[in-house]
C-alpha atoms as a PDB file:
ATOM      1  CA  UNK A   1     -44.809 139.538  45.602  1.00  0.00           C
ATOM      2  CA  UNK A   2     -46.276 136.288  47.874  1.00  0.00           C
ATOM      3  CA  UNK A   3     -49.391 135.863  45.308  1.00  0.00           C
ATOM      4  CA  UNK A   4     -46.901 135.542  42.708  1.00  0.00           C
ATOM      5  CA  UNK A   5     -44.066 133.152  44.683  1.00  0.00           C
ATOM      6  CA  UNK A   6     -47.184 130.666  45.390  1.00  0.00           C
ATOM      7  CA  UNK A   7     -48.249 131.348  41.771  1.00  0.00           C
ATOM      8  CA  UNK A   8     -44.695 129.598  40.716  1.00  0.00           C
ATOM      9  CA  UNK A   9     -44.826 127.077  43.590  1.00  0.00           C
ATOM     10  CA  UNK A  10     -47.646 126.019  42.644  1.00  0.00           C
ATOM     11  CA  UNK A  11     -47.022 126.014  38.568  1.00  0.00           C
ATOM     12  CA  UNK A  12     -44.271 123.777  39.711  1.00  0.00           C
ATOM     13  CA  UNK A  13     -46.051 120.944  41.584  1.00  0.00           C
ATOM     14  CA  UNK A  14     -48.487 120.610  38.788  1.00  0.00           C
ATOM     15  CA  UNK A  15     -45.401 120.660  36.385  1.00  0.00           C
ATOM     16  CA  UNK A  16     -43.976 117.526  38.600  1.00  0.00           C
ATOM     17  CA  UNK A  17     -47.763 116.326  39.195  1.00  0.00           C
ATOM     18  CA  UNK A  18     -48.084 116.080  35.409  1.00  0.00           C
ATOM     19  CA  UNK A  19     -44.835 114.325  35.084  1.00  0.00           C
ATOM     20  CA  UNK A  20     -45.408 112.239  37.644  1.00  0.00           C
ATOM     21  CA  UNK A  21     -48.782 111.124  36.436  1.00  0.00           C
ATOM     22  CA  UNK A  22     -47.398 110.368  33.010  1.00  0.00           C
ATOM     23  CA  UNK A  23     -44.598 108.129  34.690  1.00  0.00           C
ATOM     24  CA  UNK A  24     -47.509 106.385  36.534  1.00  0.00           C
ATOM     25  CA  UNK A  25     -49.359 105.385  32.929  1.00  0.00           C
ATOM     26  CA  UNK A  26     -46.059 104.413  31.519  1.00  0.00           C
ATOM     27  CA  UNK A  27     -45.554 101.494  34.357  1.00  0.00           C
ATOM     28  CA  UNK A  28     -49.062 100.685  34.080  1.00  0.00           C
ATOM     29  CA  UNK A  29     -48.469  99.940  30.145  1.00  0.00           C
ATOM     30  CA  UNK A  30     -45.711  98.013  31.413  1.00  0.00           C
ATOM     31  CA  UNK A  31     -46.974  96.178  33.837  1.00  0.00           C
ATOM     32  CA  UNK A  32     -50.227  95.615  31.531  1.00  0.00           C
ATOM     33  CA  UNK A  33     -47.155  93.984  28.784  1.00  0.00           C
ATOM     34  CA  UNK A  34     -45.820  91.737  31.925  1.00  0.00           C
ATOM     35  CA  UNK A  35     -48.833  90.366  32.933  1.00  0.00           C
ATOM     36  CA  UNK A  36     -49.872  89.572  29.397  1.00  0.00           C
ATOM     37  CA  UNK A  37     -46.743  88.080  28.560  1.00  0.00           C
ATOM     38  CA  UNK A  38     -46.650  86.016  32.031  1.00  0.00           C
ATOM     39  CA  UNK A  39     -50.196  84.615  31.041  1.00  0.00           C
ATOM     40  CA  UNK A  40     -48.756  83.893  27.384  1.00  0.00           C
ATOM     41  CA  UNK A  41     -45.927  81.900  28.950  1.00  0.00           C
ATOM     42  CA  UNK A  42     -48.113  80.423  31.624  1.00  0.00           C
ATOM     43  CA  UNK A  43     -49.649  79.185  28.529  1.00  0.00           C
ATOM     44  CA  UNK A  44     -46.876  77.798  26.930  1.00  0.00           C
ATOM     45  CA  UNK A  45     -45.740  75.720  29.955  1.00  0.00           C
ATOM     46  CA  UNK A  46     -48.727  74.366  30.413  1.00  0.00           C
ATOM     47  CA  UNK A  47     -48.402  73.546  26.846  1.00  0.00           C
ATOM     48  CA  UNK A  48     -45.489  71.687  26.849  1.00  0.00           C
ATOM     49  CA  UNK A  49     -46.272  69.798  30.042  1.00  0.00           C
ATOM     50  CA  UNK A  50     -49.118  68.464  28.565  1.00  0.00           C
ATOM     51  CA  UNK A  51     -47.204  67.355  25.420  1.00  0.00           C
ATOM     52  CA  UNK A  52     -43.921  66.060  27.650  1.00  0.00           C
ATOM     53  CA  UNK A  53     -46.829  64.108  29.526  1.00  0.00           C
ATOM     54  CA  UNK A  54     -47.764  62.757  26.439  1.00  0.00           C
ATOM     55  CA  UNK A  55     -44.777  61.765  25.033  1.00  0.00           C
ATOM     56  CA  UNK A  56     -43.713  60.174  28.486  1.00  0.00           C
ATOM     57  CA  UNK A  57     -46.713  58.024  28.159  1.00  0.00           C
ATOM     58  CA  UNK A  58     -46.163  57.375  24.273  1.00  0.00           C
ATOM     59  CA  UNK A  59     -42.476  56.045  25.062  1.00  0.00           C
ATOM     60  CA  UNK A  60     -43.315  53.525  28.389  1.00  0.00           C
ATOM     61  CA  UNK A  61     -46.165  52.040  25.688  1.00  0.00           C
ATOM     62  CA  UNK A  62     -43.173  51.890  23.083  1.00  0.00           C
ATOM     63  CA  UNK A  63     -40.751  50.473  25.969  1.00  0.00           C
ATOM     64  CA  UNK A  64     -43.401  47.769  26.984  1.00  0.00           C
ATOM     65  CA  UNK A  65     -44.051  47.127  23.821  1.00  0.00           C
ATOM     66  CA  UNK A  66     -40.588  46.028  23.121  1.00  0.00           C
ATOM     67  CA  UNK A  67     -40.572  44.039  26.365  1.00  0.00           C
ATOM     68  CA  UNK A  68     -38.858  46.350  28.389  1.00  0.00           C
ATOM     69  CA  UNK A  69     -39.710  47.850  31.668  1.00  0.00           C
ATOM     70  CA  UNK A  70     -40.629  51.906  30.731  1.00  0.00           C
ATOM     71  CA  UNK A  71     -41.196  52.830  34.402  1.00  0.00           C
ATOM     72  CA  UNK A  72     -37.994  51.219  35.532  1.00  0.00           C
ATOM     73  CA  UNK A  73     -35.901  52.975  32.778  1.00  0.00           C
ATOM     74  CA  UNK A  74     -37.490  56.659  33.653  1.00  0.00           C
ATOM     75  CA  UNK A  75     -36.527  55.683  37.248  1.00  0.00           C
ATOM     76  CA  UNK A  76     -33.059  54.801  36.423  1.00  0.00           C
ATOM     77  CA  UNK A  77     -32.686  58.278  34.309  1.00  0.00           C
ATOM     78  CA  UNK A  78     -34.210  60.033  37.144  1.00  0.00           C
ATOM     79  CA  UNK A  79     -31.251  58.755  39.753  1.00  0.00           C
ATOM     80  CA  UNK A  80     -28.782  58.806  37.166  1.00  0.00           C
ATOM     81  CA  UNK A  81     -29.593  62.560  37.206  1.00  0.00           C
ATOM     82  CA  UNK A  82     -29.946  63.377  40.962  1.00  0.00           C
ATOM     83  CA  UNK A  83     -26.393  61.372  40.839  1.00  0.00           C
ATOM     84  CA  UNK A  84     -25.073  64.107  37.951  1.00  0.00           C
ATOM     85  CA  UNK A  85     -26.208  67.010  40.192  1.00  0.00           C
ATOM     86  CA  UNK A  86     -25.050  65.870  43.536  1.00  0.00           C
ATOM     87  CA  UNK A  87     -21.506  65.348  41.337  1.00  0.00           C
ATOM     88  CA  UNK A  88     -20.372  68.946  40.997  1.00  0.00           C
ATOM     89  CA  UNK A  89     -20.926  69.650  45.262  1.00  0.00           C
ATOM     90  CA  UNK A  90     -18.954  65.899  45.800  1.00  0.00           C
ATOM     91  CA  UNK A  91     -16.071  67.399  43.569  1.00  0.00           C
ATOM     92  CA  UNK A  92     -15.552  70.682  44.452  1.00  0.00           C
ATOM     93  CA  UNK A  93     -15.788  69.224  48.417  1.00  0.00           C
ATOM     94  CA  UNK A  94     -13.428  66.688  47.599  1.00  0.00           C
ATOM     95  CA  UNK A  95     -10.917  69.792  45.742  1.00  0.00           C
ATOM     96  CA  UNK A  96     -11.183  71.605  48.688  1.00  0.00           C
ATOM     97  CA  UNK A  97      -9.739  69.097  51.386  1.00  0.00           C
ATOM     98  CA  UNK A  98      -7.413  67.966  48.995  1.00  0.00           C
ATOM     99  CA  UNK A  99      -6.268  71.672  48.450  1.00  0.00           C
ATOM    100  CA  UNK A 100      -5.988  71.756  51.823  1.00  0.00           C
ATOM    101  CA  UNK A 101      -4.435  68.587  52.089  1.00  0.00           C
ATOM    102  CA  UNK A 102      -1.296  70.076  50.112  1.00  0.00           C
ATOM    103  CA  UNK A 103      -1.160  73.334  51.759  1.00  0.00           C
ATOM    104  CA  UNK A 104      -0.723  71.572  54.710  1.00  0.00           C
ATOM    105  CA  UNK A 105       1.994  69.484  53.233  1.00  0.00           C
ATOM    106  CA  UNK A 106       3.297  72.621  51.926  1.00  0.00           C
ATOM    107  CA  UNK A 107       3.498  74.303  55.571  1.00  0.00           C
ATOM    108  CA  UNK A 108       4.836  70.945  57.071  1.00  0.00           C
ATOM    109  CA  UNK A 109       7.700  71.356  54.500  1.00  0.00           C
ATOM    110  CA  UNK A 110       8.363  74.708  55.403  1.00  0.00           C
ATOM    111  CA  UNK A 111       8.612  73.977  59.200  1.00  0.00           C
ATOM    112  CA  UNK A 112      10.897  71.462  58.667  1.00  0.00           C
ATOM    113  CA  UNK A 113      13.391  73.512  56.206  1.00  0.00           C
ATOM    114  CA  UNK A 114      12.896  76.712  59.061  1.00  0.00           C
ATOM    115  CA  UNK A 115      14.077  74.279  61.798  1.00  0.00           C
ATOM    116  CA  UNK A 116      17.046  73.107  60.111  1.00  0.00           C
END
């Protein structure tokens, strides 16, 4: 009876050792497909910096071409848009004091009806 108990043990922890083994080459495939597609879109970023680069370039020539400062434009866009970002913090700061602004009206109100 014990030779064939460890018998089944031990059928079952190659069972799980084969399973587990086969879940080990799946990830591997996948991680094999993730690194491959990382290095494809490493690729394309590098890509399209090197075209935006271009193109940057292409339009300050165009701009000073036309007698305009280029640099002083893409510096104007570039605080323009730090000024767009910072926005949506100044707003929902300034919502939130006035919010509580008028719930402290609110309260005021109410103490004053309460004492009368």
């Amino acid at each position: 009876m014990g030779l064939g108990s460890t018998a089944k043990k031990i059928q079952g922890l190659s069972d799980r050792a084969e399973a587990m083994y086969k879940q080990v080459q799946q990830l591997q495939k996948r991680i094999i497909g993730l690194e491959e597609e990382m290095d494809d879109t490493h690729e394309t970023v590098k890509r399209l910096d090197h075209q935006l680069t271009e193109q940057r370039a292409l339009l300050v020539a165009i701009a000073e071409e036309q007698g305009l400062d280029g640099e002083q434009i893409l510096a104007d866009a570039a605080i323009d848009e730090a000024e767009l970002e910072a926005e949506p913090d100044d707003e929902g700061d300034a919502a939130i004091t006035e919010a509580e602004g008028e719930s402290t009206e609110e309260s005021d109100a109410e103490t004053a009806t309460s004492a009368e």
